[in-house]
C-alpha atoms as a PDB file:
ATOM      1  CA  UNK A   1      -6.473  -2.473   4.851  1.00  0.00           C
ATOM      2  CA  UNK A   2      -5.176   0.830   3.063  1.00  0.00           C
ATOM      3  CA  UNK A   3      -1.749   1.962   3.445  1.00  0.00           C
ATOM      4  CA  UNK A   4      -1.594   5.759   2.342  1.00  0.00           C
ATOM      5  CA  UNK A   5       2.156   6.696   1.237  1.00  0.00           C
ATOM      6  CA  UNK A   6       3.635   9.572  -1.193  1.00  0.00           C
ATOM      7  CA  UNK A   7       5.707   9.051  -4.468  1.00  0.00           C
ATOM      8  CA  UNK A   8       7.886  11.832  -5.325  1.00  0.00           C
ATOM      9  CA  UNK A   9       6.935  12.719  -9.103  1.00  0.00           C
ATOM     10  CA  UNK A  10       9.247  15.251  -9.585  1.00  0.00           C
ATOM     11  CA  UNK A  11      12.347  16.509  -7.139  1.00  0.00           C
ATOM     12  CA  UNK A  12      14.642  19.618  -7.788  1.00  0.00           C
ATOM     13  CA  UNK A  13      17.985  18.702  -7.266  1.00  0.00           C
ATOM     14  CA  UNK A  14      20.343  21.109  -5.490  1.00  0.00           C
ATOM     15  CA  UNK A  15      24.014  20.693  -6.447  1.00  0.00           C
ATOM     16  CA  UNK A  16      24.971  22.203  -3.128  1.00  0.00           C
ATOM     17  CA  UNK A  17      23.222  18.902  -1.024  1.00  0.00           C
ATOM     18  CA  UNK A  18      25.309  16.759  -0.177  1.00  0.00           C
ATOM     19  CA  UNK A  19      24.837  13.373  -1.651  1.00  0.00           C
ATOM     20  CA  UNK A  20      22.242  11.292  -0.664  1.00  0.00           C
ATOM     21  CA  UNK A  21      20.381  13.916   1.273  1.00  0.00           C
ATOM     22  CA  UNK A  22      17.775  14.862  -1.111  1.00  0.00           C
ATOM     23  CA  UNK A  23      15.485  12.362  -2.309  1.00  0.00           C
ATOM     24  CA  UNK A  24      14.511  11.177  -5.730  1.00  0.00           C
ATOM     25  CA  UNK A  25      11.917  10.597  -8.430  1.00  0.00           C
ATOM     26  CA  UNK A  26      10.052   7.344  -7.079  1.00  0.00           C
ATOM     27  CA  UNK A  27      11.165   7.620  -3.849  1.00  0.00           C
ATOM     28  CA  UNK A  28       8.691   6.758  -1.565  1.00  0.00           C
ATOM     29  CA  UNK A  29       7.522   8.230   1.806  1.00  0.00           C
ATOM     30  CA  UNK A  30       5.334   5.834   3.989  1.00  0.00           C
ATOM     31  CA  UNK A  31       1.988   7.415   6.046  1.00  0.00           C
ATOM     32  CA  UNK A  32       1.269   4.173   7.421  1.00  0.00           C
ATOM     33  CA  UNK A  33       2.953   4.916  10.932  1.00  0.00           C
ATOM     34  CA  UNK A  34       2.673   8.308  11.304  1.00  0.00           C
ATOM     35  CA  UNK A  35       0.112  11.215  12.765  1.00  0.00           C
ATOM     36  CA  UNK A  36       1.620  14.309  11.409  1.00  0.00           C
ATOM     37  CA  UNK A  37       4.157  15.313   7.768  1.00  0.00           C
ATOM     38  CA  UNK A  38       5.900  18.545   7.731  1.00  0.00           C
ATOM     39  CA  UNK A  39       7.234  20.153   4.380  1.00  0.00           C
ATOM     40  CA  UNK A  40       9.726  22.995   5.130  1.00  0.00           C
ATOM     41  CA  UNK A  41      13.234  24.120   4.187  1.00  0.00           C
ATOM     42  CA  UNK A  42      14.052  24.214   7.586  1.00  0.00           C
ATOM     43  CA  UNK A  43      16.520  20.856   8.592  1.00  0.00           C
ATOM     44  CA  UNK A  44      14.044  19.648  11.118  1.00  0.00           C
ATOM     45  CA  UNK A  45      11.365  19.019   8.233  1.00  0.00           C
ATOM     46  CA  UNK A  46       9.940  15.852   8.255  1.00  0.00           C
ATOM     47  CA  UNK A  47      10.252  16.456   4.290  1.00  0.00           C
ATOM     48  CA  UNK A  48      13.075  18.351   3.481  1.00  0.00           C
ATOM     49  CA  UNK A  49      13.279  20.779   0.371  1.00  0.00           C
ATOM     50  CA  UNK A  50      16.033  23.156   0.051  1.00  0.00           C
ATOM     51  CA  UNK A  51      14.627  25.147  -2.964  1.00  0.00           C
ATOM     52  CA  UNK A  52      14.534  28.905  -1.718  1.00  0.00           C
ATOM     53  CA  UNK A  53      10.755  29.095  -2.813  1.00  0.00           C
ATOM     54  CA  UNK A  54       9.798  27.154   0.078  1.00  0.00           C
ATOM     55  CA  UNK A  55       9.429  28.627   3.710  1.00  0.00           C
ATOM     56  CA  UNK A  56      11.337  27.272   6.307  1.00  0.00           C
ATOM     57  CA  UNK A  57       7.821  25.919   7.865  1.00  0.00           C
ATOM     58  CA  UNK A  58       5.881  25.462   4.413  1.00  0.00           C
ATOM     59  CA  UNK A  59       2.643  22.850   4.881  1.00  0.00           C
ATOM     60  CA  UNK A  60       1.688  20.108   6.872  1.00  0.00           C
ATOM     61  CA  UNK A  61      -0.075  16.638   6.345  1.00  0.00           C
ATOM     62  CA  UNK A  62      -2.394  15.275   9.307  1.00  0.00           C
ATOM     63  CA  UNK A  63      -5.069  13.267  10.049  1.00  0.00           C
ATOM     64  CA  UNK A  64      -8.342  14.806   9.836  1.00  0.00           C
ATOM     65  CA  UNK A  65     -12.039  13.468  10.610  1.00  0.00           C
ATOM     66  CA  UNK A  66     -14.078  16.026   7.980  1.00  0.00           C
ATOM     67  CA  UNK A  67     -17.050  17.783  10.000  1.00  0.00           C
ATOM     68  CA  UNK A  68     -19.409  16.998   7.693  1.00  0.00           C
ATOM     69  CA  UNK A  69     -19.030  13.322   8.316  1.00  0.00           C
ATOM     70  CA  UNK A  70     -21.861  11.660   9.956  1.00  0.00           C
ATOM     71  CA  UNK A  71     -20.743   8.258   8.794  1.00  0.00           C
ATOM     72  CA  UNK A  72     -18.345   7.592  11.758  1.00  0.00           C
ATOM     73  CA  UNK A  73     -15.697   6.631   9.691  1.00  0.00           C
ATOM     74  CA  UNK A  74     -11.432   6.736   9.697  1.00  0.00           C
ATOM     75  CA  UNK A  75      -9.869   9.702   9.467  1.00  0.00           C
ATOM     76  CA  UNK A  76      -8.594  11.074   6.493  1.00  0.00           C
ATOM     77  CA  UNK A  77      -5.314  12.714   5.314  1.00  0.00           C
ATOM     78  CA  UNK A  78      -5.404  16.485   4.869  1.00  0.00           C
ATOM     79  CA  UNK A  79      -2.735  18.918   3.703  1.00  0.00           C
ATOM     80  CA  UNK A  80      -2.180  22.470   5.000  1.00  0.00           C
ATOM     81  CA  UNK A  81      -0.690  25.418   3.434  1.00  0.00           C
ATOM     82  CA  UNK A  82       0.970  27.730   6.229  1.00  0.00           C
ATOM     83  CA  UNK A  83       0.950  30.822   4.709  1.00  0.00           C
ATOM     84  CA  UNK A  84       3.393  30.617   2.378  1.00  0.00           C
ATOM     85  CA  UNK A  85       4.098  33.075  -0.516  1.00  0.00           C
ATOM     86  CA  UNK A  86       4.567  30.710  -2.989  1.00  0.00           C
ATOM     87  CA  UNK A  87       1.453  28.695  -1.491  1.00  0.00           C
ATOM     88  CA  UNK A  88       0.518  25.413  -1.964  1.00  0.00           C
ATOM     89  CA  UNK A  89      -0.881  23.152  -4.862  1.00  0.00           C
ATOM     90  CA  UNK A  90      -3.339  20.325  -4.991  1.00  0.00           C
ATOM     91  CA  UNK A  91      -3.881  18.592  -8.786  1.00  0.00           C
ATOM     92  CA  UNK A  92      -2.613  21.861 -10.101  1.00  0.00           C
ATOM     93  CA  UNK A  93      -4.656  24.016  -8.474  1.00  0.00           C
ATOM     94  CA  UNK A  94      -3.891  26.561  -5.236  1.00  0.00           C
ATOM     95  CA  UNK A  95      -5.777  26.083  -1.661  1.00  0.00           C
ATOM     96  CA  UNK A  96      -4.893  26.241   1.432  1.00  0.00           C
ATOM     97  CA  UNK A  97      -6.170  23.416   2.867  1.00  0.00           C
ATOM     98  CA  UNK A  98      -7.488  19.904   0.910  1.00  0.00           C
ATOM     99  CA  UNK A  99      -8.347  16.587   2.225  1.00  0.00           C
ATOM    100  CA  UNK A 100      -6.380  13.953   0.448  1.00  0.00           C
ATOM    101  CA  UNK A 101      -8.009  11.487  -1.494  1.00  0.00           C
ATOM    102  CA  UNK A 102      -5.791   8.496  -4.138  1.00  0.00           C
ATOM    103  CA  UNK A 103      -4.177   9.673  -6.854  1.00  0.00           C
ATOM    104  CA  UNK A 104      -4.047  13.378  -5.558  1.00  0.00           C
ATOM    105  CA  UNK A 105      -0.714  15.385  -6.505  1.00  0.00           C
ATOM    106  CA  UNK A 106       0.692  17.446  -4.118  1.00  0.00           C
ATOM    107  CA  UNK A 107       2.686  20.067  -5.549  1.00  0.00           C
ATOM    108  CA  UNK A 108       5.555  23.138  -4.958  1.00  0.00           C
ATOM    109  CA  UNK A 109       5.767  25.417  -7.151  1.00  0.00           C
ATOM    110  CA  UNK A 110       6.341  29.383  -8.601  1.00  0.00           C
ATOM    111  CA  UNK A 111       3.079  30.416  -7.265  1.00  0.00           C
ATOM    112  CA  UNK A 112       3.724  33.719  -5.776  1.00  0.00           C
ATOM    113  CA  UNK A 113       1.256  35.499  -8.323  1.00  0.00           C
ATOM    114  CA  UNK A 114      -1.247  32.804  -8.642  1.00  0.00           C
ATOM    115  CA  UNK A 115      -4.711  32.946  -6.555  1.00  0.00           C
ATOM    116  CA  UNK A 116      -6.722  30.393  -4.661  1.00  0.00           C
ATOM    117  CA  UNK A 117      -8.368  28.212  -6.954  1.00  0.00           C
ATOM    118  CA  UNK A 118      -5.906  29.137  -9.865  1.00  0.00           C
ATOM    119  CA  UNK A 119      -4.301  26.139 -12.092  1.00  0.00           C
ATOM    120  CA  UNK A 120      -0.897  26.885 -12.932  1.00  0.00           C
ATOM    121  CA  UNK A 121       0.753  25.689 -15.282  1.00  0.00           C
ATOM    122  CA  UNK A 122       3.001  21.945 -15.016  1.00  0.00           C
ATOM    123  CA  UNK A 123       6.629  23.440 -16.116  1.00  0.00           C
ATOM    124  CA  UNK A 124       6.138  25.959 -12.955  1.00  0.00           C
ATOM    125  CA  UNK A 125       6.312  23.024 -10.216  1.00  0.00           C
ATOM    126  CA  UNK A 126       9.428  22.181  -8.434  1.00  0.00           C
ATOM    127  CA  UNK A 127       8.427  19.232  -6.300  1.00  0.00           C
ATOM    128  CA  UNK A 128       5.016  17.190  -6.725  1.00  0.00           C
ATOM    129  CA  UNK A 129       4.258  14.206  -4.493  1.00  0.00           C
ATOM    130  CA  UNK A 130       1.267  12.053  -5.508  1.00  0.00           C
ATOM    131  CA  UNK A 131      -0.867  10.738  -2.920  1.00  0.00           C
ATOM    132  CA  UNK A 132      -1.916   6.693  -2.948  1.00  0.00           C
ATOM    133  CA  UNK A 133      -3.458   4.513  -0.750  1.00  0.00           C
ATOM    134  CA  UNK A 134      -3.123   1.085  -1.541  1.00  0.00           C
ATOM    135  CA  UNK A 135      -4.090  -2.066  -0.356  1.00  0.00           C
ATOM    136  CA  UNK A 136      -1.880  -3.854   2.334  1.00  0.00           C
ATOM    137  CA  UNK A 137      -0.621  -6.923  -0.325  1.00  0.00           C
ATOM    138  CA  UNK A 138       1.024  -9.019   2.869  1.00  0.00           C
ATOM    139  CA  UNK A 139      -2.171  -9.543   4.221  1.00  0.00           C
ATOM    140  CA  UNK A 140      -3.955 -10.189   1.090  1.00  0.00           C
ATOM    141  CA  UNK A 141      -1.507 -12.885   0.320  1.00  0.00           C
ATOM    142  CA  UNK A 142      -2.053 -14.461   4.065  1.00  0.00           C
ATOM    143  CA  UNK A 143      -5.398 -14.737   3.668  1.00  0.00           C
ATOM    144  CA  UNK A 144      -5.113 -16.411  -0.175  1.00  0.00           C
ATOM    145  CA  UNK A 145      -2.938 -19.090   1.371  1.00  0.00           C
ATOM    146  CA  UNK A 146      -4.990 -19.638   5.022  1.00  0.00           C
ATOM    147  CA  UNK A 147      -7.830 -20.185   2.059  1.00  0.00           C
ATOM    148  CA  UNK A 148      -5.628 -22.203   0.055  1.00  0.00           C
ATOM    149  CA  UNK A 149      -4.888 -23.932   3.092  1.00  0.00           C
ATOM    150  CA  UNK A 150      -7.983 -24.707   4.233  1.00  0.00           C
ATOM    151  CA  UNK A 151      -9.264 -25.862   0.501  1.00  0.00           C
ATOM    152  CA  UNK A 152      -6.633 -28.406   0.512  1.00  0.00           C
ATOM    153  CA  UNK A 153      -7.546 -29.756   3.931  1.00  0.00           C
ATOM    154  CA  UNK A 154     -11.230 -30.399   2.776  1.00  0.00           C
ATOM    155  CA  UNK A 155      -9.800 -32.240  -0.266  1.00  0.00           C
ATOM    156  CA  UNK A 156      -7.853 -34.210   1.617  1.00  0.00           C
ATOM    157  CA  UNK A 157     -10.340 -35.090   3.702  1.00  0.00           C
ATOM    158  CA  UNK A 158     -12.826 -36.205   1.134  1.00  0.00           C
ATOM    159  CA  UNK A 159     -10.231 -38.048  -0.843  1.00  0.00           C
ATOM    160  CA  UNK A 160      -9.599 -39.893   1.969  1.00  0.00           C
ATOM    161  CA  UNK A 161     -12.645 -41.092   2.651  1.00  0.00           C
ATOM    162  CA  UNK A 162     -13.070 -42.000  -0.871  1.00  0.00           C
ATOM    163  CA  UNK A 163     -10.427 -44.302  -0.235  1.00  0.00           C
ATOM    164  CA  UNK A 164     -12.312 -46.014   2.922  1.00  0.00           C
ATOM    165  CA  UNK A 165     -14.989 -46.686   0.720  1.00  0.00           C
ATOM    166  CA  UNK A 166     -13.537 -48.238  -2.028  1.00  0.00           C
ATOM    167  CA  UNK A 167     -11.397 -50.137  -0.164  1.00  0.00           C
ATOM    168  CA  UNK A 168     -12.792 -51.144   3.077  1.00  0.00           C
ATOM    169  CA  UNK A 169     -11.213 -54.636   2.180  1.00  0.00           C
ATOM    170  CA  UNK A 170      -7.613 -53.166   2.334  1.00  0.00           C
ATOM    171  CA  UNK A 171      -5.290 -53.144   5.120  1.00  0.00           C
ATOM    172  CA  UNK A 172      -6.362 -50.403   8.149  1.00  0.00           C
ATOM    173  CA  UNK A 173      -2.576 -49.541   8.576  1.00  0.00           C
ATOM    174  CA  UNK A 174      -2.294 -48.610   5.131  1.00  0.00           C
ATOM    175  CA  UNK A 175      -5.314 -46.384   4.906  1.00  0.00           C
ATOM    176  CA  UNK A 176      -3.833 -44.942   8.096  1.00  0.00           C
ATOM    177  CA  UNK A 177      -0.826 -44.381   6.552  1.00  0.00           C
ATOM    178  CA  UNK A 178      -2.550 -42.568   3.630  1.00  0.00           C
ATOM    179  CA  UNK A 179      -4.260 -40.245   5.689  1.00  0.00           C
ATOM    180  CA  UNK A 180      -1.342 -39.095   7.342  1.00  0.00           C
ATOM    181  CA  UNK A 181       0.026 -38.067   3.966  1.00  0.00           C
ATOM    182  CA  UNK A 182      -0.244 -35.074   2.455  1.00  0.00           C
ATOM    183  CA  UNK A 183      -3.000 -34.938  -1.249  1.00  0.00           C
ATOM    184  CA  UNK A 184      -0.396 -35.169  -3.390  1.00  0.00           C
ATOM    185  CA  UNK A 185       1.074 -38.570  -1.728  1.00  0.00           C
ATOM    186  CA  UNK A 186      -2.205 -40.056  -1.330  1.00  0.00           C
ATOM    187  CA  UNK A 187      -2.921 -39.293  -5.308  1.00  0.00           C
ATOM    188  CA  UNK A 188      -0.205 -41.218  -5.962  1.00  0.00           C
ATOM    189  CA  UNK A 189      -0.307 -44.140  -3.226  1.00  0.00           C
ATOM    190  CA  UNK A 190      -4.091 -44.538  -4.742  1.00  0.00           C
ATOM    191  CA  UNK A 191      -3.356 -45.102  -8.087  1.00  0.00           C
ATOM    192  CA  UNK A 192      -0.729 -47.279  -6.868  1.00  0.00           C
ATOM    193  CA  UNK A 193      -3.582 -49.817  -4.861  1.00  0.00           C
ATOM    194  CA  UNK A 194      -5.657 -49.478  -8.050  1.00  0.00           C
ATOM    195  CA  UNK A 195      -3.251 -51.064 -10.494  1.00  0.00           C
ATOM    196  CA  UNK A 196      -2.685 -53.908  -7.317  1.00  0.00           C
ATOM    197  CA  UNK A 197      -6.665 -54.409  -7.068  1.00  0.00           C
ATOM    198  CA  UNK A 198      -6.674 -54.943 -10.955  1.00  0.00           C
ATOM    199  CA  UNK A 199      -4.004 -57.381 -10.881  1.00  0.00           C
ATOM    200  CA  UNK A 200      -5.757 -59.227  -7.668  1.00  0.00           C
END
């Protein structure tokens, strides 16, 4: 399962916020829950930047199923410029609309004089936000261990049947006891009846 997130790559820092408002290099912003992102100046932005380039209402982030998939898969993330002067950025490049795909960077920048399709230069970006979707590691590691699991039952199993063969003379209650053990115990409680069947 991919989670899609954001990592802020590089955040203008306003001495007039007030501590612990703004975010930071690093930082990151989860997709995994959500519909809908808004970037904006205004307060009520999901993403809030106070640099004065940005509009109050600058871009958006939603799902979007592209029309020219016939595949019937998920949707995808887009982002949407709305119509701001200083526009909107994608891997360095203006558009107004993109459809996100990992290791895009999202960025905010001088880019009042720069066209659609236009690179502009890295020192002119204010904010940049890369875009990632990564593997959900919590379920990865539940299914390693249900397979762990389950390998270590089927060794348990066959080492204890081992044991009924080679020592179908032994005591039932013992080879009861060893299966109730875990593989570890029985490794041990078998080299333990070896060493007594050698000394018998």
């Amino acid at each position: 399962m991919k989670c899609p997130r954001l990592i802020v790559r590089r955040w203008w820092m306003d001495e007039r916020e007030e501590e612990g408002e703004e975010l930071r290099e690093d930082a990151v912003i989860s997709l995994q829950q959500l519909q809908c992102l808004t970037f904006g100046r205004d307060a009520r932005s999901d993403v809030r930047l106070p640099w004065e380039g940005i509009s109050r209402a600058h871009a958006w982030m939603d799902l979007h199923k592209p029309r020219d998939d016939r595949s019937g898969g998920s949707c995808r993330w887009q982002i949407v410029c709305n119509g701001s002067p200083n526009g909107l950025f994608v891997n360095r490049r203006r558009v107004n609309r993109h459809c996100l795909a990992h290791g895009d960077v999202i960025g905010f920048a001088h880019g009042h004089n720069t066209k659609l399709g236009e690179e502009l230069e890295s020192a002119a970006f204010v904010y940049e936000f890369v875009f990632e979707e990564v593997t959900d590691i919590s379920k990865e590691q539940h299914e390693h261990q249900q397979v762990i699991s389950e390998q270590s039952n089927i060794l348990e199993g066959n080492l204890s049947r081992s044991i009924s063969e080679d020592f179908d003379e032994l005591d039932q209650q013992v080879l009861l006891h060893l299966r109730a053990t875990n593989i570890n115990d029985c490794c041990f409680k078998y080299v333990n009846l070896m060493e007594k069947s050698w000394k018998w």
